[in-house]
Structures are given as structure tokens and as C-alpha cells.
C-alpha atoms as a PDB file:
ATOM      1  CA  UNK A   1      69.451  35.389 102.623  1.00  0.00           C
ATOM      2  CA  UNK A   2      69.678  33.764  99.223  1.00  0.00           C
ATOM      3  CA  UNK A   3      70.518  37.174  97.730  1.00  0.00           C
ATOM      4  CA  UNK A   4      74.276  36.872  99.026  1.00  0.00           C
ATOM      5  CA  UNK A   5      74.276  34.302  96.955  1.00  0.00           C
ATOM      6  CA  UNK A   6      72.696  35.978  93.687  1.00  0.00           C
ATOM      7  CA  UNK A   7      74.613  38.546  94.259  1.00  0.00           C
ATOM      8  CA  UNK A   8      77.877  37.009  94.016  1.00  0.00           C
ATOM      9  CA  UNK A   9      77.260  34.867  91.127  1.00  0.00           C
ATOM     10  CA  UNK A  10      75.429  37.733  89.196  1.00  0.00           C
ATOM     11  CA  UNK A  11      78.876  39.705  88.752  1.00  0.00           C
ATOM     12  CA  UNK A  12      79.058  41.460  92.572  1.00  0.00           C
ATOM     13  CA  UNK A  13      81.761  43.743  92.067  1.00  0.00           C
ATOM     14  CA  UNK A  14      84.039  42.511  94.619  1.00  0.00           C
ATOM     15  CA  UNK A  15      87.136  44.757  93.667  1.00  0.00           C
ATOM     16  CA  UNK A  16      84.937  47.634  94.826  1.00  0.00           C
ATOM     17  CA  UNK A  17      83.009  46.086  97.850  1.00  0.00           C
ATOM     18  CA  UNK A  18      82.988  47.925 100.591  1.00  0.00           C
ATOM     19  CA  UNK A  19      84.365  46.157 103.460  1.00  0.00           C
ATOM     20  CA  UNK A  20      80.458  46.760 105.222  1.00  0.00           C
ATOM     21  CA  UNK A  21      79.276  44.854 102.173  1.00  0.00           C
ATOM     22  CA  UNK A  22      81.595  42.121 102.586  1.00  0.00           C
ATOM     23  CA  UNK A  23      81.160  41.686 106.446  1.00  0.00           C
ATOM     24  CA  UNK A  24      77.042  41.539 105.507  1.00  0.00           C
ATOM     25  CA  UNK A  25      77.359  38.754 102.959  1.00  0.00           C
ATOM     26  CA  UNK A  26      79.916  37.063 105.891  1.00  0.00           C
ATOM     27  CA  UNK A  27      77.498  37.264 107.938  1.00  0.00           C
ATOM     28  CA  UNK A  28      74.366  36.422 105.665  1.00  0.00           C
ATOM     29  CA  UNK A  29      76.456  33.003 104.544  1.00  0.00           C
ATOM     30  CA  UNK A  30      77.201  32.083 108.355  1.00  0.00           C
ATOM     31  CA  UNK A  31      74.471  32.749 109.765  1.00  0.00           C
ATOM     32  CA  UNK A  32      72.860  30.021 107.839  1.00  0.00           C
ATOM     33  CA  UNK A  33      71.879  26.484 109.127  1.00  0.00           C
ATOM     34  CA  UNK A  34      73.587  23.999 107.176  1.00  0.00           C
ATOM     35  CA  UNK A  35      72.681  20.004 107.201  1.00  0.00           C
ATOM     36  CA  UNK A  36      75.999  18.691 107.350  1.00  0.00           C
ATOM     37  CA  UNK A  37      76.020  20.930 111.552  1.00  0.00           C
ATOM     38  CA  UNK A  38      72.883  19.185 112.103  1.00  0.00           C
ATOM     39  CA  UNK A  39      70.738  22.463 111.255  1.00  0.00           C
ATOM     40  CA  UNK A  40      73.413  24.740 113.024  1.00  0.00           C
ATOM     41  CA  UNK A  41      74.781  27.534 111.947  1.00  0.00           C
ATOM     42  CA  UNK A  42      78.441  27.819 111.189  1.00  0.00           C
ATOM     43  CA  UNK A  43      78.770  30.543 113.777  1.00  0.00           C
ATOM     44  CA  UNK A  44      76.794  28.298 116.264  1.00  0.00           C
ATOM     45  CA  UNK A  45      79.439  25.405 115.663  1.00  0.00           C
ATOM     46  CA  UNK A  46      82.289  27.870 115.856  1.00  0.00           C
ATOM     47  CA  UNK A  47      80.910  29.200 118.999  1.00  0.00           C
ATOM     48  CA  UNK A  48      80.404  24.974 120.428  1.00  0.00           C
ATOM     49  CA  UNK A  49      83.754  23.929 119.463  1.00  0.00           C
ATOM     50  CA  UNK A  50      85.676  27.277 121.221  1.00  0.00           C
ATOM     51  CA  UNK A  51      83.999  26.717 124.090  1.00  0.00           C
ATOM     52  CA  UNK A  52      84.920  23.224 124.036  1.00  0.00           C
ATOM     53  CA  UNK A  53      88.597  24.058 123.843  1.00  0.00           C
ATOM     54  CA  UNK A  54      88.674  26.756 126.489  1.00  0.00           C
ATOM     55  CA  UNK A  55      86.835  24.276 129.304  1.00  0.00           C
ATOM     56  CA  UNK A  56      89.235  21.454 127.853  1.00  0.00           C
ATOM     57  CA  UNK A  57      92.359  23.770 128.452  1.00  0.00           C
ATOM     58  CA  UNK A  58      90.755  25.560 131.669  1.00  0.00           C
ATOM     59  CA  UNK A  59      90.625  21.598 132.959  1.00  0.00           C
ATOM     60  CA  UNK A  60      94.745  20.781 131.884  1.00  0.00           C
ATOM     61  CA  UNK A  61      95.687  24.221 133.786  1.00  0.00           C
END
């Protein structure tokens, strides 16, 4: 997981990246837990707060 990381601060060469490369390190980097989510991932917080929206708006209709 760290090696996204390394690998972009080691010189990655991102003008050549393959767009496969750059979806893996995407999804390396959010599928991380992170303190400030209370140990969620940023996918699992994207995932809460659309979910939230679409009962809030399925509610209004």
C-alpha cells in the first residue's frame, strides 16, 4: 500500500503512466483508512454520504 506512495515521490513517471497504473495508485490511496473518517476509508465515506443524499432526496420527492 505504502508503495503508491514511494512510488510517486521516487520520480513515478507520470507523463507516461498508463491510465491502469493511475486507476491502481487511485485505488491503493482510497482504499486506505484514514483517522480524520474515523478509520474509514475514503471510498467508504464517499459511499455513506451518497447514500445519505439519495434517501434525503428520495424523502423531499
Amino acid at each position: 500500500m505504502f508503495a503508491a506512495f514511494r512510488a510517486l515521490r521516487s520520480g513515478f513517471p507520470q507523463a507516461t503512466a498508463t491510465q491502469t497504473q493511475l486507476d491502481d495508485i487511485a485505488r491503493l490511496l482510497n482504499g486506505r483508512p484514514r483517522q480524520t473518517l474515523n478509520l474509514d476509508t475514503p471510498e467508504d465515506a464517499l459511499a455513506r454520504e451518497i447514500q445519505q443524499i439519495q434517501t434525503r432526496v428520495a424523502l423531499d420527492s
